[in-house]
C-alpha atoms as a PDB file:
ATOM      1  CA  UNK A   1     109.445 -94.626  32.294  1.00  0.00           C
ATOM      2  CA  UNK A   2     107.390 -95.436  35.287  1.00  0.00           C
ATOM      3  CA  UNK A   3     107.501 -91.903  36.189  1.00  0.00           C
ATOM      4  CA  UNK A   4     105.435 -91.294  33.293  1.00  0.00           C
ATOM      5  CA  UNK A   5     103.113 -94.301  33.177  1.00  0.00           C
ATOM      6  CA  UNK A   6     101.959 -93.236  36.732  1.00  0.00           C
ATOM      7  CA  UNK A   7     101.785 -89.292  36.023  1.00  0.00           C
ATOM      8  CA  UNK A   8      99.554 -90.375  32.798  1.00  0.00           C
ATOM      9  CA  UNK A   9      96.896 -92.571  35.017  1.00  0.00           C
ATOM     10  CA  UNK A  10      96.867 -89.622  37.449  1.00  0.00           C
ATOM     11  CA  UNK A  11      95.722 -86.950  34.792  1.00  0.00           C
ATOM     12  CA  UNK A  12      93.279 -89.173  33.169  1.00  0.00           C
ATOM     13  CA  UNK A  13      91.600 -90.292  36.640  1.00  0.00           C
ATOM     14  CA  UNK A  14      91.270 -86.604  37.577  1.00  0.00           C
ATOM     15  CA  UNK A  15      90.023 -85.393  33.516  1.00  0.00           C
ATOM     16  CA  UNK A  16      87.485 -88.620  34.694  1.00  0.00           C
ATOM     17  CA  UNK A  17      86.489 -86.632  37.828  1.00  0.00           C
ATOM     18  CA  UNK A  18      85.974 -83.166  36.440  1.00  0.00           C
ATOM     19  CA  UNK A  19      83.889 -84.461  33.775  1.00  0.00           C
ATOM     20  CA  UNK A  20      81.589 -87.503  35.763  1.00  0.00           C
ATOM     21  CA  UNK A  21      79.994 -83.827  37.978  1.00  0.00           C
ATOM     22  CA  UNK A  22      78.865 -82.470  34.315  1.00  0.00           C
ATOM     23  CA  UNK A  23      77.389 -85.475  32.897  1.00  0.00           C
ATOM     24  CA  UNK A  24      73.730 -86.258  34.519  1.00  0.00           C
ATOM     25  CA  UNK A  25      73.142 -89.465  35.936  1.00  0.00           C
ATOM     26  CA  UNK A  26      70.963 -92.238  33.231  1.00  0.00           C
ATOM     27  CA  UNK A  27      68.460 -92.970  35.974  1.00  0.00           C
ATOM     28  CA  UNK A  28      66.870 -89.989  37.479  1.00  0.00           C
ATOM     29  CA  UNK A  29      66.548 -89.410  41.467  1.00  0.00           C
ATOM     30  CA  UNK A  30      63.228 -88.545  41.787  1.00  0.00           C
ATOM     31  CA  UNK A  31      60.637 -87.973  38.678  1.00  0.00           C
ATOM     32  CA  UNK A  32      57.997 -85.534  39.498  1.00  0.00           C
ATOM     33  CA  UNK A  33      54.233 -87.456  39.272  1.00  0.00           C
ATOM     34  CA  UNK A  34      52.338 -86.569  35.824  1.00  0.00           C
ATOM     35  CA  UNK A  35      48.878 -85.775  37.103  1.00  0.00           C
ATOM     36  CA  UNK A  36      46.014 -87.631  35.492  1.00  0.00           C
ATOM     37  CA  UNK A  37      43.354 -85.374  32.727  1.00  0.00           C
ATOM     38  CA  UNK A  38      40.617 -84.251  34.885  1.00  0.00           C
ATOM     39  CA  UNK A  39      37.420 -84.593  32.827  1.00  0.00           C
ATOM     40  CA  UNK A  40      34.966 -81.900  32.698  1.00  0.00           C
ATOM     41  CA  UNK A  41      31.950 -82.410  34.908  1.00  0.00           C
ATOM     42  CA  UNK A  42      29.078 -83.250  32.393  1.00  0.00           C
ATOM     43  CA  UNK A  43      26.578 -80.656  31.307  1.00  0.00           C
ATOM     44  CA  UNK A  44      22.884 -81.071  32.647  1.00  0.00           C
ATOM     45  CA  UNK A  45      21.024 -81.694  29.636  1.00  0.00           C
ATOM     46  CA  UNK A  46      19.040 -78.809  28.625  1.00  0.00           C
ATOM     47  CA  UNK A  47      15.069 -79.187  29.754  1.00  0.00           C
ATOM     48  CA  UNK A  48      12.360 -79.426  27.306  1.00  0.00           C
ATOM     49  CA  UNK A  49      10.563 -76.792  27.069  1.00  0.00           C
ATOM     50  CA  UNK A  50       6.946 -76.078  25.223  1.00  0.00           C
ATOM     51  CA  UNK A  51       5.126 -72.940  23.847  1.00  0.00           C
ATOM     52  CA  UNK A  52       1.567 -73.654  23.847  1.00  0.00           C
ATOM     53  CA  UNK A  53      -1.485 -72.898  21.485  1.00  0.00           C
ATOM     54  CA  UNK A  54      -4.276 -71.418  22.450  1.00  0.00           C
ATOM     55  CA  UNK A  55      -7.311 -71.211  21.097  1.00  0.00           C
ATOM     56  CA  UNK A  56     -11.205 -69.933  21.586  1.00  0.00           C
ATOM     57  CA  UNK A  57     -14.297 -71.069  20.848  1.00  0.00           C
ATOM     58  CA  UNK A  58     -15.128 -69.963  17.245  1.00  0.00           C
ATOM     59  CA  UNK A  59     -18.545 -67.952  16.443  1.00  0.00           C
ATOM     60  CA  UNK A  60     -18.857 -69.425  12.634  1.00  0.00           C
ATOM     61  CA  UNK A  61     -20.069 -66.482  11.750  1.00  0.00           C
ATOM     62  CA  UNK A  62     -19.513 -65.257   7.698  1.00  0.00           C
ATOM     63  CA  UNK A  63     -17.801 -62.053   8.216  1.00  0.00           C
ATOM     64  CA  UNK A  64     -17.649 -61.939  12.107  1.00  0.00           C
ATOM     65  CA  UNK A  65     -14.543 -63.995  13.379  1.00  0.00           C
ATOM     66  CA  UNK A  66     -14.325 -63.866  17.050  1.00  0.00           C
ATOM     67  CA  UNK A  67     -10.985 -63.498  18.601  1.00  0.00           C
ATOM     68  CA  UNK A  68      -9.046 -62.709  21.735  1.00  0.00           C
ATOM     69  CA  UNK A  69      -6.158 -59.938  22.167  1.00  0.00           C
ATOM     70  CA  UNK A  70      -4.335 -60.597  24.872  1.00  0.00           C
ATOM     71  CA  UNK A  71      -1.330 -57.849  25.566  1.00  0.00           C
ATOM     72  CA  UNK A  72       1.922 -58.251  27.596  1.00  0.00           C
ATOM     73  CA  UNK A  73       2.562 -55.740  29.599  1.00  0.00           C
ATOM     74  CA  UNK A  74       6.499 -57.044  30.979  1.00  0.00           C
ATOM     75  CA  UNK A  75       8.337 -53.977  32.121  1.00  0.00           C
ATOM     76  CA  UNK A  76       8.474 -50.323  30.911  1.00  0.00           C
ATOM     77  CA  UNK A  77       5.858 -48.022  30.656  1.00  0.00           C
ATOM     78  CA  UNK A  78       2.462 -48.472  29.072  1.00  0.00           C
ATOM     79  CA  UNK A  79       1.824 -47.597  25.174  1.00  0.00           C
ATOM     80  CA  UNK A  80      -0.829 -44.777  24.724  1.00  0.00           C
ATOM     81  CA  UNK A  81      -1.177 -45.989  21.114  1.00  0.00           C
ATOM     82  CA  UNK A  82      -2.696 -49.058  21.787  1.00  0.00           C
ATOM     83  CA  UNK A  83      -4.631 -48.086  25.168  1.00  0.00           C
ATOM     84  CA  UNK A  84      -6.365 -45.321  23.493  1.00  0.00           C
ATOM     85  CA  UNK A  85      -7.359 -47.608  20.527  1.00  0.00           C
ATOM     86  CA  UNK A  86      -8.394 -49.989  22.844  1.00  0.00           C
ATOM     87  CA  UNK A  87     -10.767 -47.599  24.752  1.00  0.00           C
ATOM     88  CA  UNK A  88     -11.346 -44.991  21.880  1.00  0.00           C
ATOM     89  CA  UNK A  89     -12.727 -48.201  20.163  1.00  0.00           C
ATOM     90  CA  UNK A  90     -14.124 -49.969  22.663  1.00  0.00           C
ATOM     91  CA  UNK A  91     -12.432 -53.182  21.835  1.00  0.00           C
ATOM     92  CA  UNK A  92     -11.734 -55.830  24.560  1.00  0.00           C
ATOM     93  CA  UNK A  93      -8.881 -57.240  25.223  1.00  0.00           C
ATOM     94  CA  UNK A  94      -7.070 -59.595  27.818  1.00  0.00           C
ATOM     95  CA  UNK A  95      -4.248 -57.391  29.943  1.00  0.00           C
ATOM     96  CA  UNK A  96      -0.988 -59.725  31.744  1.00  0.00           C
ATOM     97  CA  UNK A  97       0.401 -57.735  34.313  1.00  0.00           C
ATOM     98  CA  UNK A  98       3.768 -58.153  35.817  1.00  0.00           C
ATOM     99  CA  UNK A  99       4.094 -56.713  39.771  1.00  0.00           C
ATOM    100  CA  UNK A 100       7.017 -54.614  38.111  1.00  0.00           C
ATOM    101  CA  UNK A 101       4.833 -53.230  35.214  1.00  0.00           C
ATOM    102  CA  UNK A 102       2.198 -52.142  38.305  1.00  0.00           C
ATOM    103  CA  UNK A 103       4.275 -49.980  39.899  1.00  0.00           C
ATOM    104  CA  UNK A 104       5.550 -48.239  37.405  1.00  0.00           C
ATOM    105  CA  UNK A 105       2.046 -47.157  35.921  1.00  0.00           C
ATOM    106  CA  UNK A 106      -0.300 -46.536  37.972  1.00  0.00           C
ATOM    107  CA  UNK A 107      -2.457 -44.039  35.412  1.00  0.00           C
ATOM    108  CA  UNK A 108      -2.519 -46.553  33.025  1.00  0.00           C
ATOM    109  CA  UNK A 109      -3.752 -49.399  35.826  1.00  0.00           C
ATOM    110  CA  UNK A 110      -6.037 -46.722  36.770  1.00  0.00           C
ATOM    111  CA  UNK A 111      -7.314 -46.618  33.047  1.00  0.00           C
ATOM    112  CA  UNK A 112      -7.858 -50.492  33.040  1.00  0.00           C
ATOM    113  CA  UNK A 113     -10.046 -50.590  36.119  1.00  0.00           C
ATOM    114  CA  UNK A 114     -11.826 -47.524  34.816  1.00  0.00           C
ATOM    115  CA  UNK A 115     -12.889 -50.067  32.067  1.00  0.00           C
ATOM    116  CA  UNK A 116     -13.739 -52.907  33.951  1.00  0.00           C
ATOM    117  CA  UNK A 117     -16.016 -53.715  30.749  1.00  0.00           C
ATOM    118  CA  UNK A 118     -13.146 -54.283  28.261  1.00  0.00           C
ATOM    119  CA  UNK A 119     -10.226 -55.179  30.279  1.00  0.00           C
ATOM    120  CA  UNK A 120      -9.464 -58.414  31.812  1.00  0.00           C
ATOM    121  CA  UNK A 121      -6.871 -58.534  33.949  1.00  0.00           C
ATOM    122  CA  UNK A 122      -4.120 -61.375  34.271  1.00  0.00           C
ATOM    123  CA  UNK A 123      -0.860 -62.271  35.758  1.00  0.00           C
ATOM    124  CA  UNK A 124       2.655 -62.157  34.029  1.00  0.00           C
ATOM    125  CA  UNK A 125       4.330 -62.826  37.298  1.00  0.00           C
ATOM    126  CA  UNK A 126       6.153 -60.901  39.719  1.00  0.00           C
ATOM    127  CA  UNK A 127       9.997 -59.955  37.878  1.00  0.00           C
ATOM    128  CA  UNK A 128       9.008 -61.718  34.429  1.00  0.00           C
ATOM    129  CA  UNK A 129      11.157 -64.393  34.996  1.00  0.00           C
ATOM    130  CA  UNK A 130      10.566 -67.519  32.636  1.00  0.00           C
ATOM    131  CA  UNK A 131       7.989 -70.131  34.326  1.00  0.00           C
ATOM    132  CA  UNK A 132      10.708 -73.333  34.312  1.00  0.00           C
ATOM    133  CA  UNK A 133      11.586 -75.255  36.878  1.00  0.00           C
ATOM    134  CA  UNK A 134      15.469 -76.316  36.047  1.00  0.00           C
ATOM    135  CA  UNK A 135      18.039 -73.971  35.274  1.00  0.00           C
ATOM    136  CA  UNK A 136      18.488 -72.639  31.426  1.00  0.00           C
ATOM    137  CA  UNK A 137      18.455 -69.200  29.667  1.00  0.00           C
ATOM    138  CA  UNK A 138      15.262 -68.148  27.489  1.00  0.00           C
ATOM    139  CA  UNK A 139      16.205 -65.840  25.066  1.00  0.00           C
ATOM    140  CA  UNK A 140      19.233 -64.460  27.409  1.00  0.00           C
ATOM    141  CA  UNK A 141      16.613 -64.974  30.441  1.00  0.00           C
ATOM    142  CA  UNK A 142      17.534 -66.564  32.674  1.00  0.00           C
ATOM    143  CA  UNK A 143      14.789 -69.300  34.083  1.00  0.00           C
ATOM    144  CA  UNK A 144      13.283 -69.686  37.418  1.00  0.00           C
ATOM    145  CA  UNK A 145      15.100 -72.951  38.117  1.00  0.00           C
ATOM    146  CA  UNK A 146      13.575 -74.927  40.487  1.00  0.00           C
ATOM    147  CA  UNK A 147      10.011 -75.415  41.689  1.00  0.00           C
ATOM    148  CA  UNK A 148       9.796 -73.375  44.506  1.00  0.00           C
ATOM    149  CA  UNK A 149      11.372 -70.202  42.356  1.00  0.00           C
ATOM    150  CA  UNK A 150       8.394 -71.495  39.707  1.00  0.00           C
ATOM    151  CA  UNK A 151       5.869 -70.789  42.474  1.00  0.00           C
ATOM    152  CA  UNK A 152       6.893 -67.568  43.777  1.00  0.00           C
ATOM    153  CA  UNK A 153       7.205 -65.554  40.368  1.00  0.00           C
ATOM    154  CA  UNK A 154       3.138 -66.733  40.281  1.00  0.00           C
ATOM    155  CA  UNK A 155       2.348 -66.071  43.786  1.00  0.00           C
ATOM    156  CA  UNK A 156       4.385 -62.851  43.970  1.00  0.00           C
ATOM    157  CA  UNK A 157       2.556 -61.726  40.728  1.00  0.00           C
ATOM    158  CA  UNK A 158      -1.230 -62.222  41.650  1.00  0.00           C
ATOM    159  CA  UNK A 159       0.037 -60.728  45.219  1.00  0.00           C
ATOM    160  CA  UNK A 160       0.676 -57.643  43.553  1.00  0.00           C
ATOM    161  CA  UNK A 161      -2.188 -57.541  41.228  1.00  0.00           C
ATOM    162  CA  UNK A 162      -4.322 -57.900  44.765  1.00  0.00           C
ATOM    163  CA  UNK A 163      -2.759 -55.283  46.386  1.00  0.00           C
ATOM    164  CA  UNK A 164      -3.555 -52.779  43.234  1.00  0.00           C
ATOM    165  CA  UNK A 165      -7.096 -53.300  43.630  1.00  0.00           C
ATOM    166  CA  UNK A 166      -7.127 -56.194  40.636  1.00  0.00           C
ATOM    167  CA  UNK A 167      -9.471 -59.236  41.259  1.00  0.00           C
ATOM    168  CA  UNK A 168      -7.479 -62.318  41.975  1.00  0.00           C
ATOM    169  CA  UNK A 169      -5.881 -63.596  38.814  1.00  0.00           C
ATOM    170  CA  UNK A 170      -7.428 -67.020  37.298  1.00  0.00           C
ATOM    171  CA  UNK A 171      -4.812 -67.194  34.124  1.00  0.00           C
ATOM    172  CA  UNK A 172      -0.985 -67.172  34.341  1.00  0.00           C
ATOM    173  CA  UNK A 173       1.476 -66.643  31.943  1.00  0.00           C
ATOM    174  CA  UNK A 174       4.931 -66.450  31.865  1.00  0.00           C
ATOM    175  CA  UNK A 175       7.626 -64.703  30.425  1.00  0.00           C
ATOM    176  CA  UNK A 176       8.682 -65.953  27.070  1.00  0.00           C
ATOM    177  CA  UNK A 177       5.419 -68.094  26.687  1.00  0.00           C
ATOM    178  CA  UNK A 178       7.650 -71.157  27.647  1.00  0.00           C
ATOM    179  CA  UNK A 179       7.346 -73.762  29.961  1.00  0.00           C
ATOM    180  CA  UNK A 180       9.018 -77.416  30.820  1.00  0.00           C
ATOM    181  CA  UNK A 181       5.865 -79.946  31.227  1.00  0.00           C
ATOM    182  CA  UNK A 182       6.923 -80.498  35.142  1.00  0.00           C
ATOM    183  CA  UNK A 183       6.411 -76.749  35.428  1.00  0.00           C
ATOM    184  CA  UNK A 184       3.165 -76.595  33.644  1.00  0.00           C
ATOM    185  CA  UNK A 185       1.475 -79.160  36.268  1.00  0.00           C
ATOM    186  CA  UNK A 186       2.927 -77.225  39.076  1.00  0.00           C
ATOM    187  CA  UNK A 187       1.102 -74.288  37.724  1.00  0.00           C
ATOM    188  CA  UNK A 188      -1.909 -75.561  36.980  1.00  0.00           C
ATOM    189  CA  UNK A 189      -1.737 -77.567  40.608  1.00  0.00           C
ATOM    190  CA  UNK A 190      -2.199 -73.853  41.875  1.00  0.00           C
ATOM    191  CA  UNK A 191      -5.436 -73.155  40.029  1.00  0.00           C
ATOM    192  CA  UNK A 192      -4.290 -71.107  37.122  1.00  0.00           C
ATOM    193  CA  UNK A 193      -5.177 -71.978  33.283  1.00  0.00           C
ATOM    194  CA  UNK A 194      -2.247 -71.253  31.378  1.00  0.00           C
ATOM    195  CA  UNK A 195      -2.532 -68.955  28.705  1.00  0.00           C
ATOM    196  CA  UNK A 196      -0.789 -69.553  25.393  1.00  0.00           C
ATOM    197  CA  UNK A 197      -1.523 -68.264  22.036  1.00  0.00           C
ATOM    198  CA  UNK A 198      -1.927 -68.913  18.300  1.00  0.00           C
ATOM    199  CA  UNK A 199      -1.032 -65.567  16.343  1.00  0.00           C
ATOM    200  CA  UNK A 200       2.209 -63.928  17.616  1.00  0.00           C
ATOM    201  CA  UNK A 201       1.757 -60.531  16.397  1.00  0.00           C
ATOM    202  CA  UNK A 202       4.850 -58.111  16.857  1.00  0.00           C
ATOM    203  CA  UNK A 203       7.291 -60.954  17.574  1.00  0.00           C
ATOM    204  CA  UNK A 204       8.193 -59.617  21.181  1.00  0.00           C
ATOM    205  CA  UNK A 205       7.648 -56.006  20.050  1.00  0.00           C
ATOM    206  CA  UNK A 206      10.238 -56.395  18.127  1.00  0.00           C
ATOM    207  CA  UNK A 207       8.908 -56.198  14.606  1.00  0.00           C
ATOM    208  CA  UNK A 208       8.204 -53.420  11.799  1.00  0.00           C
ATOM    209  CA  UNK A 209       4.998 -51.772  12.006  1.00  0.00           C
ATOM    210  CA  UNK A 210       3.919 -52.912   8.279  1.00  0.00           C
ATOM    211  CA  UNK A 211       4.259 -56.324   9.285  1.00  0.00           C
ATOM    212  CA  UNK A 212       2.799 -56.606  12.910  1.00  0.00           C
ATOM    213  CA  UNK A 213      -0.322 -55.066  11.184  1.00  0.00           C
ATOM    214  CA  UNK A 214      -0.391 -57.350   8.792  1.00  0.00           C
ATOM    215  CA  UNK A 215       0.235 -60.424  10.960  1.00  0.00           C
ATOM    216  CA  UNK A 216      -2.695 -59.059  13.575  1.00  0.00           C
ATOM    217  CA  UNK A 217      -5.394 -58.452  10.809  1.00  0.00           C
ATOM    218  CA  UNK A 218      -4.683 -61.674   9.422  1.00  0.00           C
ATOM    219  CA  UNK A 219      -5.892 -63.275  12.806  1.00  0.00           C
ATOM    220  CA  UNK A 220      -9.146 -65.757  11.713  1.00  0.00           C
ATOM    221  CA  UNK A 221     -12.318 -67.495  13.889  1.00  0.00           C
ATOM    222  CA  UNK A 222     -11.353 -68.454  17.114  1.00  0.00           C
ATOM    223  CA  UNK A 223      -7.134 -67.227  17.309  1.00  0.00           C
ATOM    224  CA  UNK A 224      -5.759 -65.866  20.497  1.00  0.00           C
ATOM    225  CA  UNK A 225      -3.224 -62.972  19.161  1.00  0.00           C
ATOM    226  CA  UNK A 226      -0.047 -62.212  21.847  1.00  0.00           C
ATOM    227  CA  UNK A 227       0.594 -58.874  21.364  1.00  0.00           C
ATOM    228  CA  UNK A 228       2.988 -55.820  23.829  1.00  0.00           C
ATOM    229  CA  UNK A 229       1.362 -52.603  25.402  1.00  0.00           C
ATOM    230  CA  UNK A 230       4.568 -51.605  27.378  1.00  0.00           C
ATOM    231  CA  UNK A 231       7.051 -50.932  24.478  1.00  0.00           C
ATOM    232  CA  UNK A 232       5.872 -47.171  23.131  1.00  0.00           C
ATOM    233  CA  UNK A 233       9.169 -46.237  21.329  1.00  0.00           C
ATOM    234  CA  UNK A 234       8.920 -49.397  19.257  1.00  0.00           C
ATOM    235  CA  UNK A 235       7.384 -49.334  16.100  1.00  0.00           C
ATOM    236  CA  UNK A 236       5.309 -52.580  16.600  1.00  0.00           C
ATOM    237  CA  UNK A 237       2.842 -50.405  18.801  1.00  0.00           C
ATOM    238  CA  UNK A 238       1.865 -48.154  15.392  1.00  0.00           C
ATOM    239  CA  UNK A 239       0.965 -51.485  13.579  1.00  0.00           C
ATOM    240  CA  UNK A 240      -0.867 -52.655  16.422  1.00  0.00           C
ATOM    241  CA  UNK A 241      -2.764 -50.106  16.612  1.00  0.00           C
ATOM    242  CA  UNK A 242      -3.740 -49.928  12.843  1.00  0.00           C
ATOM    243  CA  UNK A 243      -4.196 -53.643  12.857  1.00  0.00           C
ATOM    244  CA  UNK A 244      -7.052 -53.083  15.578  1.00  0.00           C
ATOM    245  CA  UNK A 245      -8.736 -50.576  13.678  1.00  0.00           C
ATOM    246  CA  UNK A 246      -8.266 -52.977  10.471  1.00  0.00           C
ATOM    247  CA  UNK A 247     -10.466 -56.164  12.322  1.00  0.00           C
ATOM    248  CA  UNK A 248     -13.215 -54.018  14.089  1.00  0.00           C
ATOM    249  CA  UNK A 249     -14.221 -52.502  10.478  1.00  0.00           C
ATOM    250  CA  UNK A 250     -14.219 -55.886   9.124  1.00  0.00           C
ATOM    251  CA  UNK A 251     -16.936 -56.939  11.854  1.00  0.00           C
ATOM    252  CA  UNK A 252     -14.329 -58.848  14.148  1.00  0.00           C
ATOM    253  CA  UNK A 253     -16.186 -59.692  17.254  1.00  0.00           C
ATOM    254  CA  UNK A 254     -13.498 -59.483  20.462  1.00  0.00           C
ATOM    255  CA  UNK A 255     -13.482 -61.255  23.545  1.00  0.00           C
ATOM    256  CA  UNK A 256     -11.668 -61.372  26.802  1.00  0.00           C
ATOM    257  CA  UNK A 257     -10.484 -65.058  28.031  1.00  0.00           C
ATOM    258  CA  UNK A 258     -12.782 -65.168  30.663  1.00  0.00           C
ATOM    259  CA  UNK A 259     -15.917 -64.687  28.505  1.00  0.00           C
ATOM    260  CA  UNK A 260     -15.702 -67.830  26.244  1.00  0.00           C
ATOM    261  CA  UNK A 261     -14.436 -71.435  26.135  1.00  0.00           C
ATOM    262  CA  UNK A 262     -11.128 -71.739  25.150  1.00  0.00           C
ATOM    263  CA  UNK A 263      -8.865 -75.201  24.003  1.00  0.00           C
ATOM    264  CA  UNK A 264      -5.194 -75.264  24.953  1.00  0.00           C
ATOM    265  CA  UNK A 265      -1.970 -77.877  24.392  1.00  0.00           C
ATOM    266  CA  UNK A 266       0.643 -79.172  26.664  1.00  0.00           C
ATOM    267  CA  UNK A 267      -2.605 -79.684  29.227  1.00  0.00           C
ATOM    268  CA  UNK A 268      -2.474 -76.224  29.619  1.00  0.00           C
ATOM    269  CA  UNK A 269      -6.058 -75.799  29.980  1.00  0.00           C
ATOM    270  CA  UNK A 270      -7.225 -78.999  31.127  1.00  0.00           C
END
């Protein structure tokens, strides 16, 4: 009997064993550290940014408005359509220049100082790069983005205007029209009136010709009209032209920036 009693401890002691090397222990050995959320570094709050009015000094004239066209001329080459209306017409008009534009056509810079009467020649900057001093995109642009980026797109444009023969610059304006206020003073801080505008007339170039012509001839007393001349496969540059032809029979009288007073917002002009 005791021959049993002992074999029976024995096989339940070793069952004991075999199963205490399957069964994991209740308090772990060593617990790996959770690590804490990381929270995203907070976005820089986007900068304000203005696109000023412009406006000129009205005649008050019945039947002879007097307004300025001022043309973009970003990249690409230069749109016959509208320079020969311009000269075939002998209408005046208010030319911004970008350093990148100049070298890529030189007949049609040649045609602008050819016509030193009706062409007034202005800076757009050096790459067109939006005139703001923090970091954002304009319209998939991206901006200068600091001060000192601010100041060379300005220098580096009126350098190359120089260099073509062009008269130092006295207006600036940027790509996209669009400025932060801090930029703005910087700007004017190097001399330069800013130029915005109070008719946009082929939305970036980007519009019908029906409707740019319409939105140019609708231009009254005293409205600065923003217009392209370096998009010629766009349709905009047909309306443009047609909307020139439209406000010269109607006894429009056009003027360049520099040859009459001229009121602009965001102390643009001040």
């Amino acid at each position: 009997m005791n021959r049993i009693l002992l074999a029976s401890a024995f096989f339940l002691v070793s069952i004991s064993a075999a199963f205490a090397d399957r069964i994991p222990s209740a308090v772990p050995t060593a617990v790996s550290p959770v690590p804490a959320a990381v929270s995203p570094a907070p976005k820089a709050p986007a900068p304000k940014l203005v696109e000023p009015h412009l406006h000129i000094a009205r005649s008050n004239l019945a039947g002879h408005a007097r307004i300025a066209l001022t043309f973009d001329a970003c990249m690409g080459q230069a749109d016959e359509r509208i320079l020969s209306t311009l000269v075939g017409e002998r209408i005046p008009a208010t030319i911004f220049v970008t350093a990148r534009w100049l070298k890529r056509n030189p007949a049609a810079l040649a045609v602008f100082l050819q016509n030193s009467d009706l062409f007034e020649l202005e800076n757009h900057g050096e790459n067109h790069i939006p005139a703001v001093d923090t970091p954002t995109l304009i319209y998939g642009i991206a901006s200068a983005g600091s001060p000192q980026a601010v100041r060379q797109e300005v220098e580096g444009g009126a350098a190359a205007m120089v260099a073509a023969g062009i008269p130092a610059p006295h207006w600036f304006r940027g790509s996209t029209a669009k400025y932060d206020l801090s930029a703005i003073g910087e700007i004017r801080a190097m001399g330069y009136r800013i130029a915005g505008y109070s008719v946009n007339g082929d939305g970036g170039s980007l519009l019908g010709a029906v409707i740019t012509e319409k939105r140019i001839a609708s231009a009254k007393d005293g409205d600065v009209v923003i217009s392209h001349i370096n998009q010629p496969t766009h349709a905009a540059g047909e309306g443009v032209a047609k909307a020139l032809v439209d406000l010269k029979a109607k006894g429009t009288q056009f003027v360049r920036l520099e040859d009459v007073e001229d009121t602009g917002d965001d102390k643009t002009t001040e």
